[in-house]
C-alpha atoms as a PDB file:
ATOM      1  CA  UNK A   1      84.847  80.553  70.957  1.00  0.00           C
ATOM      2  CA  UNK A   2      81.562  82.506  72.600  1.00  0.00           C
ATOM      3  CA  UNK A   3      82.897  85.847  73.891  1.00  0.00           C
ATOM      4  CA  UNK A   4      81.768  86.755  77.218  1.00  0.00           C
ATOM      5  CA  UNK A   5      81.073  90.488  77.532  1.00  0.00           C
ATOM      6  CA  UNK A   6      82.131  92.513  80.643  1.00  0.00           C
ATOM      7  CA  UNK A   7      78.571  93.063  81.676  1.00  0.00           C
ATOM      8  CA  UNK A   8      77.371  89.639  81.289  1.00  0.00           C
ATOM      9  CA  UNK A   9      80.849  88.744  83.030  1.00  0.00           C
ATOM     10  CA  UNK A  10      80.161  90.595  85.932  1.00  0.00           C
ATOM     11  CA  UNK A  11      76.936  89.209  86.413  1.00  0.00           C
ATOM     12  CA  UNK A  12      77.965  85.597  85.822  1.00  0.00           C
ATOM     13  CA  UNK A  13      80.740  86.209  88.570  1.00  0.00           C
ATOM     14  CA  UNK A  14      78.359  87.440  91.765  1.00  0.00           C
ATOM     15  CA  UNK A  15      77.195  84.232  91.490  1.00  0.00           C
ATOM     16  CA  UNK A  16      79.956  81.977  91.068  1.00  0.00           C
ATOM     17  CA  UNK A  17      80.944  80.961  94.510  1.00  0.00           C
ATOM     18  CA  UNK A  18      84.030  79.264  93.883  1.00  0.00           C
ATOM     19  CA  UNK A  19      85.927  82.283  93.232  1.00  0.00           C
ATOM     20  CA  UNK A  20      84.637  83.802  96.376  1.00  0.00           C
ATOM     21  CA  UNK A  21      87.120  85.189  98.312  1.00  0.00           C
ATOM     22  CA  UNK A  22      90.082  84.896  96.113  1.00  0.00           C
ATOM     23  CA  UNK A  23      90.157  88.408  94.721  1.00  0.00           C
ATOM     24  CA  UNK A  24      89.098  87.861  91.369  1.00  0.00           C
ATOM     25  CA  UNK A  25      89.250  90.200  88.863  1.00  0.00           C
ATOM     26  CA  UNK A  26      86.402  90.792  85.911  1.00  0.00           C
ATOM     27  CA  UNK A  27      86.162  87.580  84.194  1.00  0.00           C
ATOM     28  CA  UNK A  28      87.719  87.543  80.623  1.00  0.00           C
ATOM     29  CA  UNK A  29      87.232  84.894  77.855  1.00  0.00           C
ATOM     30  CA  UNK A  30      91.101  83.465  78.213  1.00  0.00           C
ATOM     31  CA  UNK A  31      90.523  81.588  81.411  1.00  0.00           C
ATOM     32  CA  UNK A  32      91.576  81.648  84.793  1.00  0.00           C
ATOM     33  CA  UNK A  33      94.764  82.766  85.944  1.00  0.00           C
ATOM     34  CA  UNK A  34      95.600  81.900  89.829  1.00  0.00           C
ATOM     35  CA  UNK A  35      98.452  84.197  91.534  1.00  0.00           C
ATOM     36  CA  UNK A  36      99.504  83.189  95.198  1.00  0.00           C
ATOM     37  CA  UNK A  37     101.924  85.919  96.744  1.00  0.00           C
ATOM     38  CA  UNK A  38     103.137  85.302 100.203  1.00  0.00           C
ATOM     39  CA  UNK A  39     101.696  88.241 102.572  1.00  0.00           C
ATOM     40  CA  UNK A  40     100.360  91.454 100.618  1.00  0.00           C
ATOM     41  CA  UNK A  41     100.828  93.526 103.737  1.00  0.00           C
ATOM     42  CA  UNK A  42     104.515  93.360 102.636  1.00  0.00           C
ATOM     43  CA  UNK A  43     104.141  96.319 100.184  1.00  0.00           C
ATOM     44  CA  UNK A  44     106.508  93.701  97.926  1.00  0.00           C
ATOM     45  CA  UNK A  45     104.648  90.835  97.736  1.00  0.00           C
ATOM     46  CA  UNK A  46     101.772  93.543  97.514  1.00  0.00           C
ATOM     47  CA  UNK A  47     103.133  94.704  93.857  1.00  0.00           C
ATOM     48  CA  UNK A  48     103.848  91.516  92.884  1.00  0.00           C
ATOM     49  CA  UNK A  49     100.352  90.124  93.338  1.00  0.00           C
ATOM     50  CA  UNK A  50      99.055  93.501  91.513  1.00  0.00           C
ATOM     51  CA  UNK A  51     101.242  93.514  88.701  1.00  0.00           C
ATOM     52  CA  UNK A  52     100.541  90.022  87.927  1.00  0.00           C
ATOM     53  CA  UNK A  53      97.015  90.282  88.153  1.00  0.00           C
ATOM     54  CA  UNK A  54      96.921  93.860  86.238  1.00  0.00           C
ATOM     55  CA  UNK A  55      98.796  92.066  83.529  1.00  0.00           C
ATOM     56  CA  UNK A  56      96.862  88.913  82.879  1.00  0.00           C
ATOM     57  CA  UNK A  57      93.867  91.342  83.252  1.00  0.00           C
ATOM     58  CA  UNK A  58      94.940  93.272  80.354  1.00  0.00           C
ATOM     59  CA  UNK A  59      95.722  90.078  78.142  1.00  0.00           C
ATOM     60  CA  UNK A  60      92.107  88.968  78.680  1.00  0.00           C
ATOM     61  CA  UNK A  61      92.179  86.450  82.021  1.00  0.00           C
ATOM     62  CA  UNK A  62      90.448  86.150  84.829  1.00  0.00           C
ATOM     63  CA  UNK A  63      92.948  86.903  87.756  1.00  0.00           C
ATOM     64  CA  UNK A  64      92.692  85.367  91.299  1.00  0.00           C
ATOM     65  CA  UNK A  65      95.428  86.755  93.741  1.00  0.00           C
ATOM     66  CA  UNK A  66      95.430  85.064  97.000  1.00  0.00           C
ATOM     67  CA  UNK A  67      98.403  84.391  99.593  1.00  0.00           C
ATOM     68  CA  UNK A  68      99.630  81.654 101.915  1.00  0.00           C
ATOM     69  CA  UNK A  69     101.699  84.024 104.492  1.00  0.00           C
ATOM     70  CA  UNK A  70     104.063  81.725 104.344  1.00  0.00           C
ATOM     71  CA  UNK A  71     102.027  78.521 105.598  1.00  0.00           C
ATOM     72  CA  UNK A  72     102.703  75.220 103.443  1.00  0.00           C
ATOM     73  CA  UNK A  73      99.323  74.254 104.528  1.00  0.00           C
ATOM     74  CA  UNK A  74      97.254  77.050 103.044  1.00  0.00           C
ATOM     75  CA  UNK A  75      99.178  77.426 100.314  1.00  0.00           C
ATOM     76  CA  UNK A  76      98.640  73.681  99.104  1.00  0.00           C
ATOM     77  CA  UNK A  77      94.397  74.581 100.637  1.00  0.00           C
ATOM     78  CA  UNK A  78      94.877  77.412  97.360  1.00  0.00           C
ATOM     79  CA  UNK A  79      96.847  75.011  94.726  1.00  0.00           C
ATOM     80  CA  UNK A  80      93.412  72.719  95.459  1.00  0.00           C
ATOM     81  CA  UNK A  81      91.298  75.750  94.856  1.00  0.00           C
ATOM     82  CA  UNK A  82      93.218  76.690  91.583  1.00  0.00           C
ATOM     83  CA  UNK A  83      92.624  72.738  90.734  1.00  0.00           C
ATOM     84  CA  UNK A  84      89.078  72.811  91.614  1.00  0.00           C
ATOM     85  CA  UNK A  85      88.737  76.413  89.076  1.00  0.00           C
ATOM     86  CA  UNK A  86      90.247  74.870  86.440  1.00  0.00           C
ATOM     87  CA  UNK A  87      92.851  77.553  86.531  1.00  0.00           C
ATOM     88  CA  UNK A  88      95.187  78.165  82.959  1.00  0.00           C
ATOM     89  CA  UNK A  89      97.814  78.925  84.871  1.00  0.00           C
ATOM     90  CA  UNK A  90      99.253  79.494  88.265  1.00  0.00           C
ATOM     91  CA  UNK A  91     101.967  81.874  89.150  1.00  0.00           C
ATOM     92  CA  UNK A  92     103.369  81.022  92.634  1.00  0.00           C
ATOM     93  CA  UNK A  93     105.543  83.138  95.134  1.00  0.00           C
ATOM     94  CA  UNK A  94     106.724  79.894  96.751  1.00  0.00           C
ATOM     95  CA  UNK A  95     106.269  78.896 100.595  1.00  0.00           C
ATOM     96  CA  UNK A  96     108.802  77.337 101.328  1.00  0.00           C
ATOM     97  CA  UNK A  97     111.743  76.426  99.038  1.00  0.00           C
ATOM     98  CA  UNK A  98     111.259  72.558 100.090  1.00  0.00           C
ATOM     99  CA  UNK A  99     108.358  72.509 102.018  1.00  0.00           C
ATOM    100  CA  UNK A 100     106.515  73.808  98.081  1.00  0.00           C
ATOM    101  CA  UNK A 101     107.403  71.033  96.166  1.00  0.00           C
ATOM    102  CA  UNK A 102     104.622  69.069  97.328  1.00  0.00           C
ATOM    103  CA  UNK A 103     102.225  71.519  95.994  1.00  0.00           C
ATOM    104  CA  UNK A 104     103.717  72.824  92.565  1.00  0.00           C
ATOM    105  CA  UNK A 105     103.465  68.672  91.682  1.00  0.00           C
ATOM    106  CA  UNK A 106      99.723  68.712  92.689  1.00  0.00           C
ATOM    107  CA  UNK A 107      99.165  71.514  90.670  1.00  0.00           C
ATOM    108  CA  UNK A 108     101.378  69.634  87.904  1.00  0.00           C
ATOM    109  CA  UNK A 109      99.994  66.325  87.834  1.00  0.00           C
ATOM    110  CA  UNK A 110      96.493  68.181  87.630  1.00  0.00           C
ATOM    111  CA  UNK A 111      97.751  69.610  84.087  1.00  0.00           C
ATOM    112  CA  UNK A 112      98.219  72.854  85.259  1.00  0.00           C
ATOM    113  CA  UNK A 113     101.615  74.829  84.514  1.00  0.00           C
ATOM    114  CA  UNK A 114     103.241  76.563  87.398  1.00  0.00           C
ATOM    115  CA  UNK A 115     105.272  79.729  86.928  1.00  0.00           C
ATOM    116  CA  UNK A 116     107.322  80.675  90.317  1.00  0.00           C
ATOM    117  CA  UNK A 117     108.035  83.891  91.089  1.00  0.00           C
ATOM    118  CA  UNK A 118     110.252  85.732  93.340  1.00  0.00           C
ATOM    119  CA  UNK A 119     111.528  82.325  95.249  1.00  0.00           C
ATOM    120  CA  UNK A 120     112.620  79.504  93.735  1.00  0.00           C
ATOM    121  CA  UNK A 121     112.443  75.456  94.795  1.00  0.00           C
ATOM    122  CA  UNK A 122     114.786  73.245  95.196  1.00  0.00           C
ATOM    123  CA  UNK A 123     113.794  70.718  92.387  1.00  0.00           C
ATOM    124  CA  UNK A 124     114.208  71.379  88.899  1.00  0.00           C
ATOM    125  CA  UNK A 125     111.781  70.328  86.217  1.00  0.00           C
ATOM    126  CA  UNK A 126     108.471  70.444  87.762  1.00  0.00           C
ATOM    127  CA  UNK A 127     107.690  74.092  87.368  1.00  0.00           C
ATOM    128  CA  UNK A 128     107.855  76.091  83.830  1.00  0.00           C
ATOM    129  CA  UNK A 129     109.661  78.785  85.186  1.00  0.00           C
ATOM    130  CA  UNK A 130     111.212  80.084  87.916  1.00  0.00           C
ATOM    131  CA  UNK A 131     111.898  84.253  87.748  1.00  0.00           C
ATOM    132  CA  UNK A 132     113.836  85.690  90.539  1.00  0.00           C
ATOM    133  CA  UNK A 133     116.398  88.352  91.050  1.00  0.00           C
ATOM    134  CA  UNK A 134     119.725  87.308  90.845  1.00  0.00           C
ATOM    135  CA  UNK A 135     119.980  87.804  94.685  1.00  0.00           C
ATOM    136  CA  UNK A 136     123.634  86.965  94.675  1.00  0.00           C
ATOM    137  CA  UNK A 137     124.881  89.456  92.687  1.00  0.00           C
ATOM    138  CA  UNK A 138     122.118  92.039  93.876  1.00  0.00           C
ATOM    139  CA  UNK A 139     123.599  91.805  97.512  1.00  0.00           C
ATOM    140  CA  UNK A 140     126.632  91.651  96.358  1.00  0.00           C
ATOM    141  CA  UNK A 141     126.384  94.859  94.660  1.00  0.00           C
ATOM    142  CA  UNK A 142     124.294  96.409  97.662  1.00  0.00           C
ATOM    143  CA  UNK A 143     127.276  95.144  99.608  1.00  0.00           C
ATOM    144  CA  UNK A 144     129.787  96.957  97.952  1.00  0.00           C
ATOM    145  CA  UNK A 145     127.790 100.375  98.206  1.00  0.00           C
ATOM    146  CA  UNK A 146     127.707 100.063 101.982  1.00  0.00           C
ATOM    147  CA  UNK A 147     131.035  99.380 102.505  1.00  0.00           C
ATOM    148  CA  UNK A 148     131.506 102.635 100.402  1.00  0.00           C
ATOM    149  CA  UNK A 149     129.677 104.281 103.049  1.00  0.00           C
ATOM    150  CA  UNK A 150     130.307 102.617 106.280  1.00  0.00           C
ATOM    151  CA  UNK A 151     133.787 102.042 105.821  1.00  0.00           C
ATOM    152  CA  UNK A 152     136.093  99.171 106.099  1.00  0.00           C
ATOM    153  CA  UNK A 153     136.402  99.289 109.902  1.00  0.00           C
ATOM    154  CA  UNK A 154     132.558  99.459 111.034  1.00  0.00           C
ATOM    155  CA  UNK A 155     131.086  97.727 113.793  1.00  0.00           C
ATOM    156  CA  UNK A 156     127.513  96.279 112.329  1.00  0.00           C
ATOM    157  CA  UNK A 157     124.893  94.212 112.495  1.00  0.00           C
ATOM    158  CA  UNK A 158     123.180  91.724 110.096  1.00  0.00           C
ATOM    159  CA  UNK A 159     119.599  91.257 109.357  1.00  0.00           C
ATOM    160  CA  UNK A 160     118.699  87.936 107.809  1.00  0.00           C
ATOM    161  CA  UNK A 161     115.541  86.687 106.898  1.00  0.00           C
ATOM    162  CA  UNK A 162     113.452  83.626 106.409  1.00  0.00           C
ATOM    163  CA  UNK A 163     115.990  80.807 106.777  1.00  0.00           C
ATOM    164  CA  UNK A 164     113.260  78.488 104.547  1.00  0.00           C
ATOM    165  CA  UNK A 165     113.407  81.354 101.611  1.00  0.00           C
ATOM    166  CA  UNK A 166     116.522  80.648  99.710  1.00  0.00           C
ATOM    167  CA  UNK A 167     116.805  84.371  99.049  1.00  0.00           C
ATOM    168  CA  UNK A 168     117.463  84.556 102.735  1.00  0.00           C
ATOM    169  CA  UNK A 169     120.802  82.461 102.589  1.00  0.00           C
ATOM    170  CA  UNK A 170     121.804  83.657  99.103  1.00  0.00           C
ATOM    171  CA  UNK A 171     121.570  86.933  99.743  1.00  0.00           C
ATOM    172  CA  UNK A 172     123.795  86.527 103.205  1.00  0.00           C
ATOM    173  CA  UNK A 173     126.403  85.083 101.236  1.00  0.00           C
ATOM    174  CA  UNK A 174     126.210  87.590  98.741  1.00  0.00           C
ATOM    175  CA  UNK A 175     126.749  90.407 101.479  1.00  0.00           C
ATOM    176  CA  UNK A 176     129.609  87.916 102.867  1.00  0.00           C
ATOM    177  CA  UNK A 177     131.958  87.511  99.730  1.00  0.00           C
ATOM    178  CA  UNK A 178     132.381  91.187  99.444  1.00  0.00           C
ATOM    179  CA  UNK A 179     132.636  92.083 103.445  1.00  0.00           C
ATOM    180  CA  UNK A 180     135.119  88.757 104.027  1.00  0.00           C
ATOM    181  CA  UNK A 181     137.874  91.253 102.008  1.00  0.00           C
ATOM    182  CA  UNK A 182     137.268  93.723 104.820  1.00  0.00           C
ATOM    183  CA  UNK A 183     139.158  91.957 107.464  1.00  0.00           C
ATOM    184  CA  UNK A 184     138.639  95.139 110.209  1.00  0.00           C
ATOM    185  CA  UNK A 185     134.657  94.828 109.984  1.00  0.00           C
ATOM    186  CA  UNK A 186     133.689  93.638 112.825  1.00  0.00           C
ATOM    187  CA  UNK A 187     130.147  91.999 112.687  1.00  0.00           C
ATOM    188  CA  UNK A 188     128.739  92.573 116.311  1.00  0.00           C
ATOM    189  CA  UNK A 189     125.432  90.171 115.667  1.00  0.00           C
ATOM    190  CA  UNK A 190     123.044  88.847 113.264  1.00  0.00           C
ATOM    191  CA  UNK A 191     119.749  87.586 114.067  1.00  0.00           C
ATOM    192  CA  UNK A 192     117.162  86.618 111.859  1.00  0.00           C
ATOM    193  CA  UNK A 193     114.182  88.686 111.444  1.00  0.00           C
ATOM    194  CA  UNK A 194     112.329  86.845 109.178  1.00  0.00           C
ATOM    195  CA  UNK A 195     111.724  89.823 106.477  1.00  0.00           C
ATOM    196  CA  UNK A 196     109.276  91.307 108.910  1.00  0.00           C
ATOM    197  CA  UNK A 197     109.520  95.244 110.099  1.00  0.00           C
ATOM    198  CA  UNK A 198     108.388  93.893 114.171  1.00  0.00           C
ATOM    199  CA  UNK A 199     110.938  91.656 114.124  1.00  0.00           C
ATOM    200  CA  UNK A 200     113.766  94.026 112.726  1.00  0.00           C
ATOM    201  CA  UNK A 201     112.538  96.590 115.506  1.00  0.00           C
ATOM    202  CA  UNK A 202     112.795  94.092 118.473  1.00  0.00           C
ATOM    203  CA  UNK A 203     115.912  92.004 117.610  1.00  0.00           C
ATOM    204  CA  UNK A 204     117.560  95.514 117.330  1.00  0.00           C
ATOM    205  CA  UNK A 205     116.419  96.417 120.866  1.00  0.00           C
ATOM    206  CA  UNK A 206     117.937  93.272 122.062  1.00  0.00           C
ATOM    207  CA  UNK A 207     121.186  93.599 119.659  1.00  0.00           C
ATOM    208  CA  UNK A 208     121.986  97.101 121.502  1.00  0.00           C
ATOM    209  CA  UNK A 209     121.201  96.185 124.987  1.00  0.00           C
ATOM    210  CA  UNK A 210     124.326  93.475 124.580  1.00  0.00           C
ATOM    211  CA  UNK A 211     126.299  95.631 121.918  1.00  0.00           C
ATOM    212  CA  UNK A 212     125.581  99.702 122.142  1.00  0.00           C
ATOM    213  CA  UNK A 213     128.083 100.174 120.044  1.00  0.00           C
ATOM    214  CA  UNK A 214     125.982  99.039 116.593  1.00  0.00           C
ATOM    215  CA  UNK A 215     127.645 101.503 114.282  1.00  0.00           C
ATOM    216  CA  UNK A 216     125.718 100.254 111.188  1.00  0.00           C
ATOM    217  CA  UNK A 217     123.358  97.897 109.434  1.00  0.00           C
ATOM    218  CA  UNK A 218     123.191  95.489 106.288  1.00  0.00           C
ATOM    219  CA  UNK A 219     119.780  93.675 106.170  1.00  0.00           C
ATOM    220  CA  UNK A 220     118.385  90.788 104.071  1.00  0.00           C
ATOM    221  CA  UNK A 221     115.395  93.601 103.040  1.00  0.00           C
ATOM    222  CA  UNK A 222     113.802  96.599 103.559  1.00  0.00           C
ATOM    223  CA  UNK A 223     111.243  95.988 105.896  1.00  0.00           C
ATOM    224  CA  UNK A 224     113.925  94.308 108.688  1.00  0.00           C
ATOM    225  CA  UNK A 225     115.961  97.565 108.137  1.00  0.00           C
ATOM    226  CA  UNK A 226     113.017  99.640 108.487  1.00  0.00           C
ATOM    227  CA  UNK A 227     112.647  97.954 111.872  1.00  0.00           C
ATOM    228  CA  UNK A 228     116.034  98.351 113.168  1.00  0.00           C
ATOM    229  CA  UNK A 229     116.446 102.380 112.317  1.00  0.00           C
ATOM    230  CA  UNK A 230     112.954 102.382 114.114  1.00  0.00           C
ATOM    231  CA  UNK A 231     114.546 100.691 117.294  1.00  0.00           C
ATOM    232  CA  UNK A 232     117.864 102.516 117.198  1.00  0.00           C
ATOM    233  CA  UNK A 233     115.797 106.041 116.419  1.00  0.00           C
ATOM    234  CA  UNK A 234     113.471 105.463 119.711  1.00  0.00           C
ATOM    235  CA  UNK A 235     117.010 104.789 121.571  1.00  0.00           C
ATOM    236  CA  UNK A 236     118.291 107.760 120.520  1.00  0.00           C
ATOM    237  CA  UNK A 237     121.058 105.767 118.535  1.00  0.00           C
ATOM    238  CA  UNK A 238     120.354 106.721 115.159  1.00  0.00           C
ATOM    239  CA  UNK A 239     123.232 108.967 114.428  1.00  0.00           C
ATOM    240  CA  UNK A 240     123.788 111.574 111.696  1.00  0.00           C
ATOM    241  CA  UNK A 241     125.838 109.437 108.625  1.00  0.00           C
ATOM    242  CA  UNK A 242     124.837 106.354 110.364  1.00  0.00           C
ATOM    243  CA  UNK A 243     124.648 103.802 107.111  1.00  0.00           C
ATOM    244  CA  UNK A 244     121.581 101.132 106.889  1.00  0.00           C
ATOM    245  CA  UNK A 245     121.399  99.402 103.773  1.00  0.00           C
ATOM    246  CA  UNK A 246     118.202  97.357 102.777  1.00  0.00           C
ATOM    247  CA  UNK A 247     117.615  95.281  99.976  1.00  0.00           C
ATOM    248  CA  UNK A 248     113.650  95.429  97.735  1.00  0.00           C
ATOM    249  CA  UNK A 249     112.867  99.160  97.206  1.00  0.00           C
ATOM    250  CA  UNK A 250     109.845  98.903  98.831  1.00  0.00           C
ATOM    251  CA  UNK A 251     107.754 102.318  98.776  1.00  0.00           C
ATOM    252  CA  UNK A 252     108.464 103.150 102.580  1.00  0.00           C
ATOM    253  CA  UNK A 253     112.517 102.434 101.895  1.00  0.00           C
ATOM    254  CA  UNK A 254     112.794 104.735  99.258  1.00  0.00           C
ATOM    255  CA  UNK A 255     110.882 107.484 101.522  1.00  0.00           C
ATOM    256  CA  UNK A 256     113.435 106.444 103.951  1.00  0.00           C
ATOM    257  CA  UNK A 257     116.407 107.218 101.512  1.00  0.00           C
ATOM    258  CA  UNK A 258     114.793 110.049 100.741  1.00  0.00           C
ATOM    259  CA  UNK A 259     114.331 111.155 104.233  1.00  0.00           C
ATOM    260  CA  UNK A 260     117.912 110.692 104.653  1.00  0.00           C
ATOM    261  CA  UNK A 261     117.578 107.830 106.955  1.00  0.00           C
ATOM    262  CA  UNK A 262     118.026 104.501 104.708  1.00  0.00           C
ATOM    263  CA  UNK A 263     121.523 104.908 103.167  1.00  0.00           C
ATOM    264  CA  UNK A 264     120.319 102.554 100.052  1.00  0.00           C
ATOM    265  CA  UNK A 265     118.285 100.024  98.923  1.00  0.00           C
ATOM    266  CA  UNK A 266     118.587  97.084  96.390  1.00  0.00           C
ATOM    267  CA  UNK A 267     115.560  97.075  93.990  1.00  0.00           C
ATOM    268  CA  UNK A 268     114.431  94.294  92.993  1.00  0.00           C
ATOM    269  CA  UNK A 269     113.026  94.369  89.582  1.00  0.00           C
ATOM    270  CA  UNK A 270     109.667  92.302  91.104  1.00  0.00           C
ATOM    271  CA  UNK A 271     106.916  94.717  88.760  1.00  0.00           C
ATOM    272  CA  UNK A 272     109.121  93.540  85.734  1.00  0.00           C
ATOM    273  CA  UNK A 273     109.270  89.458  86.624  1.00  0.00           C
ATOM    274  CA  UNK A 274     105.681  89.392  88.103  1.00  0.00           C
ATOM    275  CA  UNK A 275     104.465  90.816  84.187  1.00  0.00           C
ATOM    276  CA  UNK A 276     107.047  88.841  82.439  1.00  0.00           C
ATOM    277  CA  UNK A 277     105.781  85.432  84.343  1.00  0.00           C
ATOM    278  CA  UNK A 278     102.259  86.302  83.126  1.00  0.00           C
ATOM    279  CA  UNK A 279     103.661  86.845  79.431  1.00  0.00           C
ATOM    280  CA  UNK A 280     105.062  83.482  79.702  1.00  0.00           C
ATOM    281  CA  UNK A 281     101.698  81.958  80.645  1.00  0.00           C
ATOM    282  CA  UNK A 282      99.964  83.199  78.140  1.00  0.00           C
ATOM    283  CA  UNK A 283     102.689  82.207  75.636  1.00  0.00           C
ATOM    284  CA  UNK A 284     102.434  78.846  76.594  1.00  0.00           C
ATOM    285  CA  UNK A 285      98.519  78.505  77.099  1.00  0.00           C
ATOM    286  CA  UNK A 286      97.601  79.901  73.261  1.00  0.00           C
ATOM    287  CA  UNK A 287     100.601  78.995  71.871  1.00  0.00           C
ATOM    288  CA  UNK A 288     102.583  75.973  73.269  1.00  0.00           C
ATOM    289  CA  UNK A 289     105.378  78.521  73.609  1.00  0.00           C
ATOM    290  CA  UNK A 290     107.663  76.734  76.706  1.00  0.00           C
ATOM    291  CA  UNK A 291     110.260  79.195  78.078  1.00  0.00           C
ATOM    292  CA  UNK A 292     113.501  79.323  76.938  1.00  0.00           C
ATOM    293  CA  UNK A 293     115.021  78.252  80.072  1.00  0.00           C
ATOM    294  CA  UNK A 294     113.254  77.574  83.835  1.00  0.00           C
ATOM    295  CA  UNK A 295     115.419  79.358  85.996  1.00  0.00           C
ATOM    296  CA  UNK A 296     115.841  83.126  84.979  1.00  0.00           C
ATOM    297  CA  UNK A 297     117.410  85.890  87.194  1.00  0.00           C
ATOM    298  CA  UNK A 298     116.795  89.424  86.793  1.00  0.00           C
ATOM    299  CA  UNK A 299     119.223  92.414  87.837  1.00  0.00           C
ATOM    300  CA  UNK A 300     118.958  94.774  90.250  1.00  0.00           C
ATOM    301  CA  UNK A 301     119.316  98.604  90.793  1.00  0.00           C
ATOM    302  CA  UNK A 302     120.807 100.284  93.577  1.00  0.00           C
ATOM    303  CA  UNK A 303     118.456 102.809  94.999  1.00  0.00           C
ATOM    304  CA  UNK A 304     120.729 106.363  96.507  1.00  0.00           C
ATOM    305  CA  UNK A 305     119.936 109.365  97.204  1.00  0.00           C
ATOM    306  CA  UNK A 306     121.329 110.602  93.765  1.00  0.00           C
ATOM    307  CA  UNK A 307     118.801 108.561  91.726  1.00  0.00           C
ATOM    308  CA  UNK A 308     115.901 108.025  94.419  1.00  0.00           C
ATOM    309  CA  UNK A 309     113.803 110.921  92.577  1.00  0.00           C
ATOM    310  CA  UNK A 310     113.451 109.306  89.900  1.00  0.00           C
ATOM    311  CA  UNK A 311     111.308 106.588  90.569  1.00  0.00           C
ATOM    312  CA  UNK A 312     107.861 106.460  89.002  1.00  0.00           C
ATOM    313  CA  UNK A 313     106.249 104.026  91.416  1.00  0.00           C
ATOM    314  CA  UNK A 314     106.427 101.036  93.070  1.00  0.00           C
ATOM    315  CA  UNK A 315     109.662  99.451  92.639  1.00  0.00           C
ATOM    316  CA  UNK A 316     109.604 100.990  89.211  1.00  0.00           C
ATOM    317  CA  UNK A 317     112.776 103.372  87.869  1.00  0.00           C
ATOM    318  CA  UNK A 318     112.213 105.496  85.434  1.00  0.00           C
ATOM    319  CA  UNK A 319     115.015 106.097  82.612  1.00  0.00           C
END
């Protein structure tokens, strides 16, 4: 196989319109891999689109990252881009956990292998891999910590967010076997919010104009928490000891805990499956290595104020 230098890479690139637009890294010698996030103004999906791409990068790929924001219909417009480039591989932080399915079996019946990340489908078989969190027992642990903290007898609110992300629904019912024990909790509202910080911030203002009460929060992530301590601080509710809990460890939550605002936040480990879904690719692309199994969860860390020093980065811990 010809090796393509870096210089004569970069030059072959600037004129290779098919890429344009896509965020493509230096081109390597290994191929094409395609990574579609969802919005990379979430700091989350953000990381997971740089990790992925640093990764595959550094195990001699080309790297494309592009994102649907949560639109079926762009998202299959990229699958036919990542057709048209011949992509190795595509790692895919899915649109919708039925309204994808369509567009992982394009991207199948093309040849190419599809490794999702972050969100899963609901149809086994088509993709490689799927590598989330285990979102069940991550809330369920996050769930635990706030009723440490808010007590058994706290009047809250719920934040929950994309109802066509199954991490929106499985994390809910995470937060609900462990609260359900609490019988004196009293849940005042819960709205969804979509994961988005605007939408946290003005389904809070409407939460305390009917219930002024709100004496704490549990939310689906970070970014709808972030909202709602942002609404509750400009209405001059955000009291001393008041416990929000969020759920990603995104960069601005862990300021927040260490601010003393956020009371905690659930970490997901998304710089550790975004790398590992690349090692997988490239497993299977030199090697005919398949995955040991399709769906794999990954723990998650509670971020406190005790431990928030010691992260390294974003949503990375150190030991």
């Amino acid at each position: 196989m010809l090796t393509i230098t870096r210089r004569v890479a970069i030059a072959a690139m600037a004129s290779a319109t098919l890429l344009a637009g896509a965020g493509v890294s230096m081109a390597q010698d290994k191929g094409l891999m395609t990574i579609i996030v969802n919005d990379p103004a979430n700091p989350y999906w953000k990381t997971e689109g740089d990790v992925a791409q640093a990764t595959a990068e550094k195990m001699g790929y080309q790297a494309s990252v592009s994102a649907h924001k949560g639109d079926t219909n762009v998202e299959s417009n990229l699958i036919d881009t990542a057709i048209t480039n011949q992509s190795a591989a595509i790692l895919l932080d899915p649109a919708n956990a039925d309204g994808s399915i369509g567009a992982v079996r394009k991207a199948v019946d093309a040849g190419i292998p599809v490794f999702l990340i972050n969100a899963e489908i609901n149809e086994t078989g088509l993709a490689k891999a799927q590598l989330v969190s285990n979102n069940a027992q991550c809330a369920a642990d996050g769930a635990v910590k706030w009723v440490e903290l808010a007590g058994d007898d706290a009047k809250y609110v719920e934040f929950f967010g994309n109802p066509a992300d199954n991490n929106a629904a499985t994390r809910s019912n995470g937060y609900e076997t462990v609260l359900s024990q609490y019988p004196d909790l009293e849940k005042l509202a819960q709205e969804t919010a979509n994961w988005d910080r605007t939408q946290g911030y003005n389904k809070m203002q409407s939460i305390m104009q009917a219930n002024p009460n709100v004496g704490a929060v549990i939310s689906g992530n970070d970014e709808m928490a972030l909202g709602a301590i942002a609404a509750l601080k400009e209405a001059g509710k955000f009291t001393d000891g008041m416990v929000v809990g969020g759920f990603d460890g995104n960069p601005d939550a862990v300021d927040s805990v260490k601010a003393g605002e956020m009371s905690y936040t659930v970490l997901q480990p998304v710089a550790e499956f975004a790398a590992e879904a690349v090692r997988q690719a490239d497993a299977l692309i030199q090697n005919g290595t398949e995955p040991e199994t399709e769906k794999q969860q990954f723990n998650c860390t509670l971020i406190t104020p005790e431990n928030v020093d010691q992260m390294t980065g974003p949503f990375t811990l150190g030991s």
